[in-house]
N, C-alpha and C. Protein backbone atom coordinates (compact mmCIF):
# COMPACT_ATOMS: atom_id res chain seq x y z
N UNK A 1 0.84 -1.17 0.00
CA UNK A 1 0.00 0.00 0.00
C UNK A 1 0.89 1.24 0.00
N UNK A 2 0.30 2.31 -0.29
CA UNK A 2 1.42 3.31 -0.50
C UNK A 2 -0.11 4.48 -0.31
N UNK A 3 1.15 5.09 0.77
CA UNK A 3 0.56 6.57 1.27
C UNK A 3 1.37 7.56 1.73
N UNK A 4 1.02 8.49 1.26
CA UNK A 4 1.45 9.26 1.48
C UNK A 4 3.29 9.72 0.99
N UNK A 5 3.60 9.07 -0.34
CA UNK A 5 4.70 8.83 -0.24
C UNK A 5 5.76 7.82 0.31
N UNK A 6 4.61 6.80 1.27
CA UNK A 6 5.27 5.74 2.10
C UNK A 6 4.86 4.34 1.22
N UNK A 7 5.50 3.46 1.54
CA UNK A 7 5.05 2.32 1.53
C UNK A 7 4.98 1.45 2.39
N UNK A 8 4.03 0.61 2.37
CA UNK A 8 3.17 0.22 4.02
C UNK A 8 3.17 -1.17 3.63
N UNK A 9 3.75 -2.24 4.29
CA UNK A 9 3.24 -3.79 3.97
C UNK A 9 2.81 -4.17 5.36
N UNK A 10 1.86 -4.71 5.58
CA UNK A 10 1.77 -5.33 6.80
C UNK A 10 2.39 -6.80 7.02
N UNK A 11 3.15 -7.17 8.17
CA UNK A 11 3.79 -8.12 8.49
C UNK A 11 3.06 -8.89 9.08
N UNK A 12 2.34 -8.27 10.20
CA UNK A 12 1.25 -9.42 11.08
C UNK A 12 0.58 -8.41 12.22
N UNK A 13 -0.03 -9.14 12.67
CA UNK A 13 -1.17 -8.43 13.55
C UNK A 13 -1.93 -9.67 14.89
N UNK A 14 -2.25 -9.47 15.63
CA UNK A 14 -2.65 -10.11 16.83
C UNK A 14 -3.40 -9.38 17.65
N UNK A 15 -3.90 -9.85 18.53
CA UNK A 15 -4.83 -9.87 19.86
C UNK A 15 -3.89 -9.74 21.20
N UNK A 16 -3.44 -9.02 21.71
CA UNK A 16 -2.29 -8.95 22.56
C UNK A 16 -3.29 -9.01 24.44
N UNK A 17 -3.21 -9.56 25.30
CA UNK A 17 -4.01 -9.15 26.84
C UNK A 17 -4.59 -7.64 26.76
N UNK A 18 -5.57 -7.61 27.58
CA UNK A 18 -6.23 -6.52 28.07
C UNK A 18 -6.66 -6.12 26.82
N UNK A 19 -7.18 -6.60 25.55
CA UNK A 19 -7.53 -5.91 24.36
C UNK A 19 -7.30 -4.71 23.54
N UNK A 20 -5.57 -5.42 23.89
CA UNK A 20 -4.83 -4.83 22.81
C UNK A 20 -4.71 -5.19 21.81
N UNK A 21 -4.58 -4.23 20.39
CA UNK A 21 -4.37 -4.81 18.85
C UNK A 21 -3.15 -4.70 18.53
N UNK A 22 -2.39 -5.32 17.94
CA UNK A 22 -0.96 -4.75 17.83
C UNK A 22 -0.36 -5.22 16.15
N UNK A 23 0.29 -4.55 15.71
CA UNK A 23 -0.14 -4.46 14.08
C UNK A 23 1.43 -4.40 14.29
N UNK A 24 2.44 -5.42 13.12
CA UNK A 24 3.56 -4.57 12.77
C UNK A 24 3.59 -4.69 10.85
N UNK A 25 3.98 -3.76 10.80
CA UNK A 25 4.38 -2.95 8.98
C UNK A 25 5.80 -2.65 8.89
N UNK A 26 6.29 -2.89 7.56
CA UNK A 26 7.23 -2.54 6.91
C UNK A 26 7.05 -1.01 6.69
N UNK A 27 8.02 -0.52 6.37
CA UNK A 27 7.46 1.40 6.24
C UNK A 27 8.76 1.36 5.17
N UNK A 28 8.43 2.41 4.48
CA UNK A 28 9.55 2.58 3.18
C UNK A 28 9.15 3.81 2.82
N UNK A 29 10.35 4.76 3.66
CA UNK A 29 10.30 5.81 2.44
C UNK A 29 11.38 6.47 1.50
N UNK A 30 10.50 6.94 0.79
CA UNK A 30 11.86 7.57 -0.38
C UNK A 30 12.31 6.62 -0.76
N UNK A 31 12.27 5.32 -0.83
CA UNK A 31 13.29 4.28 -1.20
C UNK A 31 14.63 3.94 -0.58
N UNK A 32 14.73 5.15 0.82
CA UNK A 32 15.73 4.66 1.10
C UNK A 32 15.71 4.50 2.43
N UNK A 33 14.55 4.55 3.59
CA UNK A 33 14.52 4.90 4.72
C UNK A 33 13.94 3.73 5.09
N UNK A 34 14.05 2.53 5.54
CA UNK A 34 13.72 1.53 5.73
C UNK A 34 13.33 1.25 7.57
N UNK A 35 12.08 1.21 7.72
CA UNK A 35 11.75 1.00 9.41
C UNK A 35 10.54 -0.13 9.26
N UNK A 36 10.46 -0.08 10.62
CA UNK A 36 9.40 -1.60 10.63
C UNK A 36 8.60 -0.56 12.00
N UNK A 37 7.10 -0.59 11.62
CA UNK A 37 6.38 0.54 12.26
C UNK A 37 5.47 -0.53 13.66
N UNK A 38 5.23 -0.35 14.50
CA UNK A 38 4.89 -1.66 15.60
C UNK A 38 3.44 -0.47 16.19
N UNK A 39 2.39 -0.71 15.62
CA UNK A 39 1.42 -0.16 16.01
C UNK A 39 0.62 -0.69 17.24
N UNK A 40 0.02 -0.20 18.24
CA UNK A 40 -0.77 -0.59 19.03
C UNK A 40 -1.74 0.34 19.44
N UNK A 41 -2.80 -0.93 19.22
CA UNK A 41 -4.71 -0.28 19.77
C UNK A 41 -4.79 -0.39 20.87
N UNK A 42 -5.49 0.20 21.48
CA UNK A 42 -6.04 0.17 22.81
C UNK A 42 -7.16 0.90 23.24
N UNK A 43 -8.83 0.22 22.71
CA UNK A 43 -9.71 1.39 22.49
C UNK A 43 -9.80 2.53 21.43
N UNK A 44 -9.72 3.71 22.08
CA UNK A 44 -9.59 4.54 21.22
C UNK A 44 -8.08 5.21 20.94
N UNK A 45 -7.44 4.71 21.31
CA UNK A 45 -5.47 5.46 21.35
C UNK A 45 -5.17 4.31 21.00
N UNK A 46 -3.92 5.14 20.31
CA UNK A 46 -2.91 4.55 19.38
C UNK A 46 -1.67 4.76 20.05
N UNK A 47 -0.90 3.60 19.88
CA UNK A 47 1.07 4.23 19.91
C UNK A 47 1.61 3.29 19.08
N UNK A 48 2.42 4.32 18.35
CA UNK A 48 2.97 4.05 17.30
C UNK A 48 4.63 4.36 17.77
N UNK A 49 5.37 2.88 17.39
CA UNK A 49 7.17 3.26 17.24
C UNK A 49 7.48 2.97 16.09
N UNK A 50 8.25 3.61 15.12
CA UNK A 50 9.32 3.48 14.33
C UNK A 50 10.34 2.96 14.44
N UNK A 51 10.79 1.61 14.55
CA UNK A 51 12.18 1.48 14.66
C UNK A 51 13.56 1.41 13.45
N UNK A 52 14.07 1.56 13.45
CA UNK A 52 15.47 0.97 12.12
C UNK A 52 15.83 -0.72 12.67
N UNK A 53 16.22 -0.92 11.57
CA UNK A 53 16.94 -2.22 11.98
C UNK A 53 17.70 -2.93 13.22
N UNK A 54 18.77 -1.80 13.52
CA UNK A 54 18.95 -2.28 14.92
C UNK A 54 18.43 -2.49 16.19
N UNK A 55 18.04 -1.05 16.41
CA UNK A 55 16.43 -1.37 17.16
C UNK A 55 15.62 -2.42 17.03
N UNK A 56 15.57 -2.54 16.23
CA UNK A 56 14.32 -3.21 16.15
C UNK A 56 14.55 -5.41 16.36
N UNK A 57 16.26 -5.29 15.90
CA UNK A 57 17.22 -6.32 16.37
C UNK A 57 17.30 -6.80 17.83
N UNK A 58 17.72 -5.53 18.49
CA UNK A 58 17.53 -5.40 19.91
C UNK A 58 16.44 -5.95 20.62
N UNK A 59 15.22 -5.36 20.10
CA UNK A 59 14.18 -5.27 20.99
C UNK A 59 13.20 -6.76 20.30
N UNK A 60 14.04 -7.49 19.45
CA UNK A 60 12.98 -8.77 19.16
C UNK A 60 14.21 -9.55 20.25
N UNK A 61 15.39 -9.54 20.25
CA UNK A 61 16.52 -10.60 21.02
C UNK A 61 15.80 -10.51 22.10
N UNK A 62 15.58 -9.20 23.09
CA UNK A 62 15.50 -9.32 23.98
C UNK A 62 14.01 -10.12 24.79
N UNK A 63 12.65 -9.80 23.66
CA UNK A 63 11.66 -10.28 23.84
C UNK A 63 11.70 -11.67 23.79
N UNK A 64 12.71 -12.30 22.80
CA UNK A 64 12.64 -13.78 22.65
C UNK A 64 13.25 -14.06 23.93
N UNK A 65 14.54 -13.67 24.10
CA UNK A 65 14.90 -13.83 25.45
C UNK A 65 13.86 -14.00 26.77
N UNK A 66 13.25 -13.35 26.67
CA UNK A 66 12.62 -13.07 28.06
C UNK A 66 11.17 -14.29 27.99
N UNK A 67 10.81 -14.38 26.81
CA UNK A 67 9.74 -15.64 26.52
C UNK A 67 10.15 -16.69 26.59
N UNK A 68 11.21 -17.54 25.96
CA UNK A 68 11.95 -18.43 26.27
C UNK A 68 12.11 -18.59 27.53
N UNK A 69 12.69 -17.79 28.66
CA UNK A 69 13.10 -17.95 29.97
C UNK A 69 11.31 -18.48 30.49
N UNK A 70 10.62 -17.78 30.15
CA UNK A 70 9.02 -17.55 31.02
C UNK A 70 8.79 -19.27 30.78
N UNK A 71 8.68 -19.56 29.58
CA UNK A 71 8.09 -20.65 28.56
C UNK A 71 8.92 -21.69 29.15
N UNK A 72 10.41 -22.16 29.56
CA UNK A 72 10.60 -22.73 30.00
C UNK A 72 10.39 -23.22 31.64
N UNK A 73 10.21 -21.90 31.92
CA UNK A 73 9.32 -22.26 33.63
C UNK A 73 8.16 -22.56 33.94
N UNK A 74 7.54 -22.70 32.70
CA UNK A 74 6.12 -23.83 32.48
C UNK A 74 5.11 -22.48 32.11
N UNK A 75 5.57 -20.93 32.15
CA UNK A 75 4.50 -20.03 31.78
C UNK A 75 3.94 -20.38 30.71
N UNK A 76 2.40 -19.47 30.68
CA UNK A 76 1.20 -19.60 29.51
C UNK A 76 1.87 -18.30 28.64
C-alpha cells in the first residue's frame, strides 16, 4: 500500500491481553529509509514506534529472550 509517499506492507497483527491490537508494517520511504512501524490499539489510542533495523534487532533478542526464559518455567 502506498501513502502518502510511504510504503506500508503489513507483516502481522494479533490480539495482545487486556484488548490490545498490535499491528507490525514494513514502512519505506523515499526508497531509502527503511523501518518496521509496531502499532498498538487500545480502544480509542494509538502508539505508534518506528524502529530501524537495529532497534528493532535489539528489541525482538531481547523479547525472545525473556519468553523463552518464562516458557521454559512452564509459563502460559
Amino acid at each position: 500500500m502506498v501513502e502518502g509517499g510511504k510504503f506500508l506492507r503489513t507483516l502481522g497483527s494479533f490480539q495482545a491481553p487486556f484488548g490490545q491490537s498490535v499491528e507490525l508494517q514494513e514502512i519505506l520511504f523515499d526508497e531509502d529509509v527503511q523501518l518496521l512501524r509496531l502499532r498498538i490499539r487500545e480502544g480509542n489510542r494509538f502508539t505508534v514506534f518506528d524502529l530501524d533495523p537495529k532497534t528493532a534487532q535489539a528489541w525482538g533478542e531481547t523479547l525472545c529472550n525473556w519468553a523463552s526464559a518464562k516458557l521454559s518455567e512452564g509459563a502460559d
